[in-house]
C-alpha atoms as a PDB file:
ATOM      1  CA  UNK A   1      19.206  52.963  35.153  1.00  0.00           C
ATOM      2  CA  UNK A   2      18.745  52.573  39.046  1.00  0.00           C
ATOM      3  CA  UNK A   3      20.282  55.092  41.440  1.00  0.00           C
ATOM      4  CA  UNK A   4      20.767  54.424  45.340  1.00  0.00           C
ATOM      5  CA  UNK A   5      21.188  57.361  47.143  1.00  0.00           C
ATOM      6  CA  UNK A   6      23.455  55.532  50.320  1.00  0.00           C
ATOM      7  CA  UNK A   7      23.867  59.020  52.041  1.00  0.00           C
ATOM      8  CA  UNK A   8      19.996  59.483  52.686  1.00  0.00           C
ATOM      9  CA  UNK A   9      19.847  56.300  54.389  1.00  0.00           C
ATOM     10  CA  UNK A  10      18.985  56.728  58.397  1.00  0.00           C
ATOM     11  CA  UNK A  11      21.436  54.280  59.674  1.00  0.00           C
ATOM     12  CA  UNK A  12      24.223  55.747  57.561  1.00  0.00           C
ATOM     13  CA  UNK A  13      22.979  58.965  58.931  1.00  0.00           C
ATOM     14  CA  UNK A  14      23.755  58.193  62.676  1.00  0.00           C
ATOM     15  CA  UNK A  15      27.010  57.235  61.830  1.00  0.00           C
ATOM     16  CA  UNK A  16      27.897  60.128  60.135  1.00  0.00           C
ATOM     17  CA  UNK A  17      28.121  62.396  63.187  1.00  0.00           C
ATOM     18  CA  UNK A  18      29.719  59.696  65.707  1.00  0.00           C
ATOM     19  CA  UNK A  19      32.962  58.710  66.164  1.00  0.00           C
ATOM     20  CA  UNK A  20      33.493  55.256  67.685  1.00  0.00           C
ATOM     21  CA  UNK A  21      36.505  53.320  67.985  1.00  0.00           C
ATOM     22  CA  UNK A  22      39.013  51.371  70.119  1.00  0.00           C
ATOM     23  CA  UNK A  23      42.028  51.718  71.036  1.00  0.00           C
ATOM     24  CA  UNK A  24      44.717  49.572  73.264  1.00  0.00           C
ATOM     25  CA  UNK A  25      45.559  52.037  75.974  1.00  0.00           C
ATOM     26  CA  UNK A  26      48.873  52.493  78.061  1.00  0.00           C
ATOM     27  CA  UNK A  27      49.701  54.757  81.096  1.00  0.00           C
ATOM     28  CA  UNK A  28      51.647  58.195  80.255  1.00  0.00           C
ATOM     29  CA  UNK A  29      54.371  57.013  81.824  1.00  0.00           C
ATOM     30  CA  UNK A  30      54.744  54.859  78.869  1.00  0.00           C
ATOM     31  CA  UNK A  31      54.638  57.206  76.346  1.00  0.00           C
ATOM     32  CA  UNK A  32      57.855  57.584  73.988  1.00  0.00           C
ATOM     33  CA  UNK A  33      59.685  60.764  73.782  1.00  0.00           C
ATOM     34  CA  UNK A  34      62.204  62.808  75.039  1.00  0.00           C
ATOM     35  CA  UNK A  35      59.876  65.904  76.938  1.00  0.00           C
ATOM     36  CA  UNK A  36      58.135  64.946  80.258  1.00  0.00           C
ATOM     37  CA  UNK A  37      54.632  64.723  79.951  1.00  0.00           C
ATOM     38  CA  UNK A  38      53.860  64.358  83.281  1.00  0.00           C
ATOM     39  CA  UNK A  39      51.538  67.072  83.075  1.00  0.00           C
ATOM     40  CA  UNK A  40      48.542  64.644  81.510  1.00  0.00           C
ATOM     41  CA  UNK A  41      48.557  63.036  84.832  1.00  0.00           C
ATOM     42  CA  UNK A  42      47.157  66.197  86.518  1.00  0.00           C
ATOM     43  CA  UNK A  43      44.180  66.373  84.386  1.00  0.00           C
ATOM     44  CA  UNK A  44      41.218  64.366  82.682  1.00  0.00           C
ATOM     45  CA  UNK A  45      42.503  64.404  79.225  1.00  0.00           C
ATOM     46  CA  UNK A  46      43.741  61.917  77.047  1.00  0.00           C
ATOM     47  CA  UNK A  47      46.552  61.267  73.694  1.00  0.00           C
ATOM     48  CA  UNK A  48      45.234  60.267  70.720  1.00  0.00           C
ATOM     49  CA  UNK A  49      46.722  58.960  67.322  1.00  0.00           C
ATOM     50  CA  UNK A  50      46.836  61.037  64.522  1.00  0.00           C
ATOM     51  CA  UNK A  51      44.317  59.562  62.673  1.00  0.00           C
ATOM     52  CA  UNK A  52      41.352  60.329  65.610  1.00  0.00           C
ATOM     53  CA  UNK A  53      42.242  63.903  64.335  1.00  0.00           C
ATOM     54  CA  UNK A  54      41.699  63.366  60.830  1.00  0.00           C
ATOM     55  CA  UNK A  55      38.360  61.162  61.152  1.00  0.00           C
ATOM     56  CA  UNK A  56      36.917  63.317  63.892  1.00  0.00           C
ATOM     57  CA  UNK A  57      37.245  66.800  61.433  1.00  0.00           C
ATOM     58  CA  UNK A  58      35.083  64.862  58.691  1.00  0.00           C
ATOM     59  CA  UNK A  59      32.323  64.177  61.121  1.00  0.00           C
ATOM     60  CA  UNK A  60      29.748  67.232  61.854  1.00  0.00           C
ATOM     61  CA  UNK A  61      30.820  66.869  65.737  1.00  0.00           C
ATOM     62  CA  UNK A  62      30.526  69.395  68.125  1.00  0.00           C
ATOM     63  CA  UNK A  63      33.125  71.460  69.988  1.00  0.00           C
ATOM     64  CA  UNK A  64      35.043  70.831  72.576  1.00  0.00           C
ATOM     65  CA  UNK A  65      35.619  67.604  71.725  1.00  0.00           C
ATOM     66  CA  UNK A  66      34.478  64.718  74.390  1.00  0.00           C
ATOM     67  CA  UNK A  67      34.559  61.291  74.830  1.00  0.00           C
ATOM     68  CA  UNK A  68      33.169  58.622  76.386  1.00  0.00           C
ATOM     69  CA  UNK A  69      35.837  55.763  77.358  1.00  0.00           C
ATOM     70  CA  UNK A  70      34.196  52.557  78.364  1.00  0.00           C
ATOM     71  CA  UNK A  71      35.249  49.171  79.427  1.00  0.00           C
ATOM     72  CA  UNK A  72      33.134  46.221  78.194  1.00  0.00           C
ATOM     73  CA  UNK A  73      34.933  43.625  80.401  1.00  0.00           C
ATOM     74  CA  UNK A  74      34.407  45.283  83.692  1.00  0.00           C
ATOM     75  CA  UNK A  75      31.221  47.252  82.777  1.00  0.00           C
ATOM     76  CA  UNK A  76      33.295  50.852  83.862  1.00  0.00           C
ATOM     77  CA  UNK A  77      32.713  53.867  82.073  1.00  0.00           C
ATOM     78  CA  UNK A  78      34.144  57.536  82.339  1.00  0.00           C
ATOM     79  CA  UNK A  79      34.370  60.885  80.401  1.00  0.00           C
ATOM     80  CA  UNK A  80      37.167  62.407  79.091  1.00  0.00           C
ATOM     81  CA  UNK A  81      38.855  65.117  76.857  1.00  0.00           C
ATOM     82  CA  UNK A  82      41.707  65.206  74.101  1.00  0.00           C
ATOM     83  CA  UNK A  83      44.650  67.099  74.987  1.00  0.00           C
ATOM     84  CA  UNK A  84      46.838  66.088  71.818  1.00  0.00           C
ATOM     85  CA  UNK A  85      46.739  63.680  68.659  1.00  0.00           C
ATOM     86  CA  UNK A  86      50.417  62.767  68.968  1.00  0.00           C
ATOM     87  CA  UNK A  87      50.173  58.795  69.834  1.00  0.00           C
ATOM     88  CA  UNK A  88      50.968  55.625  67.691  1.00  0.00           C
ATOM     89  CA  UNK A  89      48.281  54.478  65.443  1.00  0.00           C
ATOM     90  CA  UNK A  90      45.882  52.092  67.216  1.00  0.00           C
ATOM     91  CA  UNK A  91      47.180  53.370  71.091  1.00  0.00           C
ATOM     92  CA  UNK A  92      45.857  56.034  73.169  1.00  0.00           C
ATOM     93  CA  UNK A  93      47.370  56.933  76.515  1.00  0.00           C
ATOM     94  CA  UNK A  94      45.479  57.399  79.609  1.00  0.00           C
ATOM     95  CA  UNK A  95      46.184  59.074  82.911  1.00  0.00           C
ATOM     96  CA  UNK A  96      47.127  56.407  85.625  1.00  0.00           C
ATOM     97  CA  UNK A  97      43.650  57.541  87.779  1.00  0.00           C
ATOM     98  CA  UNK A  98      41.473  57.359  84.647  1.00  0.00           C
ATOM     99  CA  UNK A  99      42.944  53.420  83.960  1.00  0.00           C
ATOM    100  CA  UNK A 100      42.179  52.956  87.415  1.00  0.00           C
ATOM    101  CA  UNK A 101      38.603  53.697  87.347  1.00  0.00           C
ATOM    102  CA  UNK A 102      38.291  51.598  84.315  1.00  0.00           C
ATOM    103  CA  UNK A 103      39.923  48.677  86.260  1.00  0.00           C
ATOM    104  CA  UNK A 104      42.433  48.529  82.812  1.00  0.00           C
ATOM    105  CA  UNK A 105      45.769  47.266  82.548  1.00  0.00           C
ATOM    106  CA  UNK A 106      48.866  48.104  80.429  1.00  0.00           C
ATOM    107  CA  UNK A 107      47.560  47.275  76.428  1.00  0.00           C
ATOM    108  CA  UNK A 108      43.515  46.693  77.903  1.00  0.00           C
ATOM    109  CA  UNK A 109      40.921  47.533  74.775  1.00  0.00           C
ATOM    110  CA  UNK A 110      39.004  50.750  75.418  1.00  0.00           C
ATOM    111  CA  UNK A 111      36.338  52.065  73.775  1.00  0.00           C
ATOM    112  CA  UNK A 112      36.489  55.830  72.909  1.00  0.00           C
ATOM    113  CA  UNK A 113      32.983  57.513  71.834  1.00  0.00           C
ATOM    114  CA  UNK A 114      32.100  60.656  71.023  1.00  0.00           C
ATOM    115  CA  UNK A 115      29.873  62.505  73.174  1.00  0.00           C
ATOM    116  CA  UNK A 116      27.767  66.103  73.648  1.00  0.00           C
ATOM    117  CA  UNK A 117      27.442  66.771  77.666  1.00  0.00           C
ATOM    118  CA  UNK A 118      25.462  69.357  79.409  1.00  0.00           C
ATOM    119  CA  UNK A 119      26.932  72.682  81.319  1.00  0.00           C
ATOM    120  CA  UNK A 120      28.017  71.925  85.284  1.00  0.00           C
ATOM    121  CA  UNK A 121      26.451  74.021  87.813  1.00  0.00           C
ATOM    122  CA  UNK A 122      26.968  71.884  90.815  1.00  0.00           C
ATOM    123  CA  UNK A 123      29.532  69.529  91.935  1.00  0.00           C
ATOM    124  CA  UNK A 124      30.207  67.485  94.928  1.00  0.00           C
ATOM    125  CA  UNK A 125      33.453  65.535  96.168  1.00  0.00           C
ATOM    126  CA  UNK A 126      34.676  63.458  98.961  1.00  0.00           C
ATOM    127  CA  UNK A 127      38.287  63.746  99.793  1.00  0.00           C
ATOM    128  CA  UNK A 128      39.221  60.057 100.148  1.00  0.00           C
ATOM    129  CA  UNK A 129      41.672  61.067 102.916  1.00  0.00           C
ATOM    130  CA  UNK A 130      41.579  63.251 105.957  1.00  0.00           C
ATOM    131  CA  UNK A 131      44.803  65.366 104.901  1.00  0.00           C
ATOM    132  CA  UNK A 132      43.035  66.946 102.732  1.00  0.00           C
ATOM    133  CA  UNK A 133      41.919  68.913 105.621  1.00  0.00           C
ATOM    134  CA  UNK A 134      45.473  70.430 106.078  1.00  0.00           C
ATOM    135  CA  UNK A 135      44.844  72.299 102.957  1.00  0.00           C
ATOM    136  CA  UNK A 136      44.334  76.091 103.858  1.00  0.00           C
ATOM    137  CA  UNK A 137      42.083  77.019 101.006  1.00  0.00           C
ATOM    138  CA  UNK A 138      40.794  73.483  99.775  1.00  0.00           C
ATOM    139  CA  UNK A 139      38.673  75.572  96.895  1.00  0.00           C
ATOM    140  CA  UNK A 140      40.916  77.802  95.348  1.00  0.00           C
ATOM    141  CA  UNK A 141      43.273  74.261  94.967  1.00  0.00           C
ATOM    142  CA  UNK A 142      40.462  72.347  93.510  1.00  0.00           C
ATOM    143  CA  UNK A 143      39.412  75.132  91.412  1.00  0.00           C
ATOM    144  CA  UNK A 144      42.759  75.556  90.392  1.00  0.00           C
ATOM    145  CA  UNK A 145      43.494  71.445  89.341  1.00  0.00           C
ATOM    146  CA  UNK A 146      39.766  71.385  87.784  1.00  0.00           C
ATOM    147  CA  UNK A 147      41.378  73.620  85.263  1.00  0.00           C
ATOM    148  CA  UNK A 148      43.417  70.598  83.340  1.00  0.00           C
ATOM    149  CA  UNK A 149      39.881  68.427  82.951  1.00  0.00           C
ATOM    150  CA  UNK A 150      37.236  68.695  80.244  1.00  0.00           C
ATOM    151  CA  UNK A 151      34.400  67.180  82.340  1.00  0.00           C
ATOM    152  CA  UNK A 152      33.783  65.197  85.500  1.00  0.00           C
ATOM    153  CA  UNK A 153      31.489  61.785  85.860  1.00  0.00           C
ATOM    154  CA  UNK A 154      29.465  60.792  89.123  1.00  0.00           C
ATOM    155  CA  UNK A 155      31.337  58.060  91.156  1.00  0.00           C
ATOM    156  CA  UNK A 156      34.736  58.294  89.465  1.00  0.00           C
ATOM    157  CA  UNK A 157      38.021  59.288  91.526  1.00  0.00           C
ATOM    158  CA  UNK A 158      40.302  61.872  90.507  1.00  0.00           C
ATOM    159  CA  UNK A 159      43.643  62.976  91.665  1.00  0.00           C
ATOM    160  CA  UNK A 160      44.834  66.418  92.057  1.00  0.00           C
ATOM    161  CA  UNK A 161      48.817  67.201  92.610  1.00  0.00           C
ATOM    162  CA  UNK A 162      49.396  69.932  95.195  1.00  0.00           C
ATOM    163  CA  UNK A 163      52.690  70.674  96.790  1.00  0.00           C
ATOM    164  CA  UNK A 164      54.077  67.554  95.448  1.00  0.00           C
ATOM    165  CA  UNK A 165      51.471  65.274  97.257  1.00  0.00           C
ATOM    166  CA  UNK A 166      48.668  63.503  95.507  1.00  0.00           C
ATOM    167  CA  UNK A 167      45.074  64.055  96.470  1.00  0.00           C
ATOM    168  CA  UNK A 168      42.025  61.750  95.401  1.00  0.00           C
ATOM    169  CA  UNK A 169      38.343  62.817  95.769  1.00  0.00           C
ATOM    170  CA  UNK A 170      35.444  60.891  94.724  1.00  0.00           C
ATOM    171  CA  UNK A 171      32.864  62.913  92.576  1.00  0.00           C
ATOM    172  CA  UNK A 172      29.813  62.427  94.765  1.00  0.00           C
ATOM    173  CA  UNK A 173      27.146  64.392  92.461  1.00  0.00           C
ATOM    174  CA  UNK A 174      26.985  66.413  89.824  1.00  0.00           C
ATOM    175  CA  UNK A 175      24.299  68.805  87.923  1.00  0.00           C
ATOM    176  CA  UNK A 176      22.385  68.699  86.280  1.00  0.00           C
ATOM    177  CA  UNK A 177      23.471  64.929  85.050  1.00  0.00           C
ATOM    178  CA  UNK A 178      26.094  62.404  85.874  1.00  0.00           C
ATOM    179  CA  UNK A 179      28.595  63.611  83.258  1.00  0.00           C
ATOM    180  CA  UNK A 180      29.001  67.249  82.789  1.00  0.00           C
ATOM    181  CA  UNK A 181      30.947  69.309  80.939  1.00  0.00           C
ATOM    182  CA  UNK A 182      33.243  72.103  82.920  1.00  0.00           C
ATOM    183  CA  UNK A 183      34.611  73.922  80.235  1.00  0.00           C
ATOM    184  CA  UNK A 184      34.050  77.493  80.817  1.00  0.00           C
ATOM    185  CA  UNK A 185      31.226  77.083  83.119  1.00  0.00           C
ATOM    186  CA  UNK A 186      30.108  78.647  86.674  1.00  0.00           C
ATOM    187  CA  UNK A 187      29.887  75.304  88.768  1.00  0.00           C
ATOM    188  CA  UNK A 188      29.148  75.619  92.762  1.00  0.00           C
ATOM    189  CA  UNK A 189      31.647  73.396  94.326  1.00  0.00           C
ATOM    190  CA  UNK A 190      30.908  71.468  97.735  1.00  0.00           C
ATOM    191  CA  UNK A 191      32.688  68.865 100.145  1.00  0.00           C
ATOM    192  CA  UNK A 192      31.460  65.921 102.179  1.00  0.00           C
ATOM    193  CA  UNK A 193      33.395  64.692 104.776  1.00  0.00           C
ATOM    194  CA  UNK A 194      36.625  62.826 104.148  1.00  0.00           C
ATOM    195  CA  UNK A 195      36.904  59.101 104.828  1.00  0.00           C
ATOM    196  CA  UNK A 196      37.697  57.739 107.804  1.00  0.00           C
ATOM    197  CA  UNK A 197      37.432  61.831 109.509  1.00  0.00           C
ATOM    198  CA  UNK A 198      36.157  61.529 113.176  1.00  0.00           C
ATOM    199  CA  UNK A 199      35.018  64.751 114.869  1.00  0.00           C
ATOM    200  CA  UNK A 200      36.427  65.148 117.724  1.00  0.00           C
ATOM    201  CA  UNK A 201      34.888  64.323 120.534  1.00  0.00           C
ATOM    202  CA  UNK A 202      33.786  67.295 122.858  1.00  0.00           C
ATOM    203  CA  UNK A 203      33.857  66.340 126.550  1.00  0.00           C
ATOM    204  CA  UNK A 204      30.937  68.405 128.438  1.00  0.00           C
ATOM    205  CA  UNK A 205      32.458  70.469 131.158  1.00  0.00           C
ATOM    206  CA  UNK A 206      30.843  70.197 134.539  1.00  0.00           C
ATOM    207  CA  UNK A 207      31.504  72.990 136.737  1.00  0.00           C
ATOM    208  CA  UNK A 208      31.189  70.773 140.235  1.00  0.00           C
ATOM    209  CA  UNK A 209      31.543  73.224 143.445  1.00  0.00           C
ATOM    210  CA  UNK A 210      33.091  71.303 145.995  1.00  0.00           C
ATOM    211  CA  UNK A 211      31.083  70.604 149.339  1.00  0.00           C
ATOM    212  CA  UNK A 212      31.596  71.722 152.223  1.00  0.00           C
ATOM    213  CA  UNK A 213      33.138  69.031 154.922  1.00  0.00           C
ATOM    214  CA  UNK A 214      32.880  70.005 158.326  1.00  0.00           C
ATOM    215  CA  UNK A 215      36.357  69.521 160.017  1.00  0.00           C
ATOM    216  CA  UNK A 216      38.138  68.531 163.325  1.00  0.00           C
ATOM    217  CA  UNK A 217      39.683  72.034 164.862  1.00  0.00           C
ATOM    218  CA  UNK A 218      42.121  70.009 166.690  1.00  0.00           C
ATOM    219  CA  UNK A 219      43.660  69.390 162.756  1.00  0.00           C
ATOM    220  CA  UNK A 220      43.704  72.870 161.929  1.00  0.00           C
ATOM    221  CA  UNK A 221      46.085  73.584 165.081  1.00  0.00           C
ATOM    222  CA  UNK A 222      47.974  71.195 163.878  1.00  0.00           C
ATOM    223  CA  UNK A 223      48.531  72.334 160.038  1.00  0.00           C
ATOM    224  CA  UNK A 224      49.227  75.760 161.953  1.00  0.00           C
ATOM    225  CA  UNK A 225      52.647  74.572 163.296  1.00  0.00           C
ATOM    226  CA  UNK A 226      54.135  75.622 160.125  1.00  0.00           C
ATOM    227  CA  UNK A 227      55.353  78.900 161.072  1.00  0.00           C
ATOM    228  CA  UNK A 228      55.350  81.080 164.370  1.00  0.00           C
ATOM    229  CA  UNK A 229      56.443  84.497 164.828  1.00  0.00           C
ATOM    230  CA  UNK A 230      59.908  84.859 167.960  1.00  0.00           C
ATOM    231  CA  UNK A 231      59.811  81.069 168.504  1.00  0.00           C
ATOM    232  CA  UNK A 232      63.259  79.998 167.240  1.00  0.00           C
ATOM    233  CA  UNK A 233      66.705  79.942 170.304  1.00  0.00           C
ATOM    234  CA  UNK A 234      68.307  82.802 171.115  1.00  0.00           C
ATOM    235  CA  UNK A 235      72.053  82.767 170.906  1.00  0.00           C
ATOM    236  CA  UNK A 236      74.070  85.274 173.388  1.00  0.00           C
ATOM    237  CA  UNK A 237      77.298  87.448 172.475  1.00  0.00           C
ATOM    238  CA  UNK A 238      79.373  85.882 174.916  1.00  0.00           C
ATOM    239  CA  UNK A 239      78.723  82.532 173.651  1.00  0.00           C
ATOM    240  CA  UNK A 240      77.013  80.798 176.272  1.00  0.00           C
ATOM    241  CA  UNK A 241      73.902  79.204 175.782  1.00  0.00           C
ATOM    242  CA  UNK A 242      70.652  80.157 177.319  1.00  0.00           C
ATOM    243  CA  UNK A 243      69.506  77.539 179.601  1.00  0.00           C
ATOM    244  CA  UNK A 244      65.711  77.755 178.827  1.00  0.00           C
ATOM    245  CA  UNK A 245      65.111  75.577 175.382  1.00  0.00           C
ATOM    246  CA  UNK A 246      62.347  77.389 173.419  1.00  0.00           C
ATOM    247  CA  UNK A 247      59.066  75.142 173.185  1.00  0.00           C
ATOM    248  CA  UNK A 248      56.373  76.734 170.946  1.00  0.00           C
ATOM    249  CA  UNK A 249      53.268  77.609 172.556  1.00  0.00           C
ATOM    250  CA  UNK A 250      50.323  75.532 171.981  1.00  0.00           C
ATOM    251  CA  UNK A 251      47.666  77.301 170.211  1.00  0.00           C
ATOM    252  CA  UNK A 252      43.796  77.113 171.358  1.00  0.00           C
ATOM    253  CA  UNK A 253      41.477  75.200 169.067  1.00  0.00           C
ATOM    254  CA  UNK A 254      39.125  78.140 169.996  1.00  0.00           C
ATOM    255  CA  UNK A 255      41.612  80.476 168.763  1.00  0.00           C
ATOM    256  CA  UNK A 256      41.288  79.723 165.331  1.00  0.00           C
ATOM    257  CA  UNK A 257      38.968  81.477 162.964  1.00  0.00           C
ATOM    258  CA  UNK A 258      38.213  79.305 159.800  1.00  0.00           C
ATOM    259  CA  UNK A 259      37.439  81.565 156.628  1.00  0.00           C
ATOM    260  CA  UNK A 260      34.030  81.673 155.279  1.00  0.00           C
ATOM    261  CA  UNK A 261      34.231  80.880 151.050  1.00  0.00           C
ATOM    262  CA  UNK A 262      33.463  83.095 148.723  1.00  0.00           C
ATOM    263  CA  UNK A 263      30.021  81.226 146.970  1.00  0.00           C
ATOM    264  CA  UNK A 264      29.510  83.855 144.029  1.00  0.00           C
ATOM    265  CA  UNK A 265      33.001  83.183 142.887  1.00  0.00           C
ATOM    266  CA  UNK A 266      33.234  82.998 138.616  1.00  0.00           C
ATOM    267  CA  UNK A 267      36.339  82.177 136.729  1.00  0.00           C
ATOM    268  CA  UNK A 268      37.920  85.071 135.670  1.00  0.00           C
ATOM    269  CA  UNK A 269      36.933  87.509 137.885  1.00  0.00           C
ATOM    270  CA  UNK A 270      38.990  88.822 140.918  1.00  0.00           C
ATOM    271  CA  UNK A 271      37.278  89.945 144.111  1.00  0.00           C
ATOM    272  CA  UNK A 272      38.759  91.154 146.881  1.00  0.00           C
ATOM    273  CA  UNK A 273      37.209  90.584 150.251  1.00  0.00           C
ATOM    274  CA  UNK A 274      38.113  92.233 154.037  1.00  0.00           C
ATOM    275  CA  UNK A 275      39.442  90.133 156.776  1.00  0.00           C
ATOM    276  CA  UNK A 276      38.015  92.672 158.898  1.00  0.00           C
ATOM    277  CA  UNK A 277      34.657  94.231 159.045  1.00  0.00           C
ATOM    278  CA  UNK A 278      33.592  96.815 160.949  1.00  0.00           C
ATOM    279  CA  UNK A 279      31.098  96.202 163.860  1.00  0.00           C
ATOM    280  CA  UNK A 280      28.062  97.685 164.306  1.00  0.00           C
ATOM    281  CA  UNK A 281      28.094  99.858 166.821  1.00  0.00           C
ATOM    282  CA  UNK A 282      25.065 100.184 169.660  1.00  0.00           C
ATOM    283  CA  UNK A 283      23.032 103.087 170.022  1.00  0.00           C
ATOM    284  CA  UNK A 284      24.803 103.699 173.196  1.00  0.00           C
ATOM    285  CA  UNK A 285      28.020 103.715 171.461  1.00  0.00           C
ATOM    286  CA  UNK A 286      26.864 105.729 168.948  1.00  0.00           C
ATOM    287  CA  UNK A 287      25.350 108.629 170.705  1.00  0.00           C
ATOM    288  CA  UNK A 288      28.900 108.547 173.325  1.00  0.00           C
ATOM    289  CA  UNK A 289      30.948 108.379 169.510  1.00  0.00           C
ATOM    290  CA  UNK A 290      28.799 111.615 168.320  1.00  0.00           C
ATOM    291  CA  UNK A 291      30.693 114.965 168.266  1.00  0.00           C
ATOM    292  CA  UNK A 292      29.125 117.422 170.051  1.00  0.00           C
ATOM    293  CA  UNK A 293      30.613 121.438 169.802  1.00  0.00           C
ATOM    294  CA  UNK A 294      31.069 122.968 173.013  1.00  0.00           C
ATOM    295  CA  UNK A 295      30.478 120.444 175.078  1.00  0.00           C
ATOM    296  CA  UNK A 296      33.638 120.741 177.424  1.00  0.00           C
ATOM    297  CA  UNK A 297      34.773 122.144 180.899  1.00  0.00           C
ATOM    298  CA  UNK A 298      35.958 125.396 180.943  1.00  0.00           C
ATOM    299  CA  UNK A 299      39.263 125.983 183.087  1.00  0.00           C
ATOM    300  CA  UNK A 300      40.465 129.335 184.679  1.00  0.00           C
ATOM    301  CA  UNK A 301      44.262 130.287 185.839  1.00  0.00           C
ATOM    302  CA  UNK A 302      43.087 131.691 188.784  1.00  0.00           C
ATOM    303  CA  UNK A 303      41.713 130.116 191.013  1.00  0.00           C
ATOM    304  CA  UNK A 304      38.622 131.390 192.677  1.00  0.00           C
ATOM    305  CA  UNK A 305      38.441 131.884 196.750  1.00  0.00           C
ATOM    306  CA  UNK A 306      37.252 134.100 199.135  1.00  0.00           C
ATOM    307  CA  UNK A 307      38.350 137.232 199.766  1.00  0.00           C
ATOM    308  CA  UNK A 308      39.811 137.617 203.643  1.00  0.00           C
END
């Protein structure tokens, strides 16, 4: 009698705990059914047929269950998860940014694989648009979308829906391999730069003090015509007119005392400054000025003569 023992076979044994297959994939927006499933489109998780379900739970595979979704025409590749097991045999639908990394059309051949990925603990992403930076807490949002994928690959594009606006950010780098898992994990999360940001550009202020120009006097009587005090015509009460027409006086070049600027002056501080300064006084001046007690003349009411 001859026995063959097919199990204990190594090739049969590497198949045993892999599930590979292909599917024709469509968008969700063509999946059948009355609910909305617009929800798949805000995550990294794929619809599977029934049958997925029932080959994967024979296989010794690990938990949660992940895929690998490759391309073979274009030579794309990206990770995934399984939200549901609901589609028609042979289809699996896709989330429109996943088809779009894959470069796939409506009914394209996908293959699905199953896959065991390491822990995230560092993540990086480029918003591919500088809106992005309008976002108050960019973090908390991202943290917040991350929660509908199963794992994240380095170089694909993902779109988050916030405030009923699309955003797409380009996973830059991730740890501790290009595919991690981010199911329950404690990932540090960082940003590059969006595309096509400028900083703005920061004109240096030069603080120029202007110089000094030495000027004619003759111009400064003339820019002091403006206004002078008891110039204008006098008008009398019986109505005639005085017979003398005012003329304004001319003023002396010599007259005019141009201010001296302030040199120390900062922006933002007020100083107020004298017109007037005392003088120095001479010592002459000063010893006249100086009070001296008792100093007077003494006067009498009587006067003082000779007796006769």
């Amino acid at each position: 009698m001859f026995s063959f023992n097919v199990f204990d076979h190594p090739i049969q044994r590497g198949f045993q705990n892999r599930f590979s297959t292909q599917y024709r994939c469509y968008s969700v927006s063509m999946l059948a059914g009355p609910n909305d499933r617009s929800d798949v489109e805000k995550g990294g998780k794929i619809i599977m047929p029934p049958s997925a379900l029932d080959q994967l739970s024979r296989l010794n595979i690990t938990y949660p269950m992940l895929f690998k979704l490759t391309n073979k025409n274009s030579d794309r590749m990206t990770h995934c998860g399984v939200l549901e097991f609901v589609a028609d045999e042979g289809i699996c639908y896709l989330p429109h940014w996943m088809m779009q990394n894959l470069l796939l059309e409506e009914g394209g051949l996908v293959q699905v694989e199953s896959v065991n990925l390491m822990v995230a603990t560092y993540s990086k992403f480029q918003p591919q648009s500088p809106d992005f930076l309008d976002i108050t807490n960019p973090k908390a949002v991202l943290e917040n979308a991350l929660r509908n994928f199963a794992c994240l690959t380095t170089g694909d594009v993902i779109a988050i829906n916030y405030n009923e606006k699309i955003y797409e950010l380009r996973v830059m780098e991730t740890k501790p391999d290009k595919a991690v898992s981010i199911i329950e994990c404690d990932m540090n999360v960082d940003f590059d730069a969006p595309l096509g940001y400028k900083e703005p550009e920061r004109r240096p202020q030069h603080h120029e003090e202007p110089a000094e120009e030495e000027g004619d006097p003759n111009s400064y009587a003339d820019m002091d015509m403006r206004f002078r005090a008891f110039t204008g015509s006098g008008n009398r009460l019986d109505g005639k007119k005085k017979g003398i027409e005012p003329s304004p006086v001319p003023i002396d070049p010599s007259d005019i005392k141009r201010g001296i600027p302030n040199y120390e002056y900062k922006v933002g501080k007020i100083t107020f400054i004298r017109n007037s300064r005392p003088k120095k006084m001479t010592d002459d001046e000063d010893a006249l000025s100086r009070f001296i007690a008792f100093s007077g003349e003494g006067q009498s009411l009587r006067k003082k003569g000779r007796k006769p």
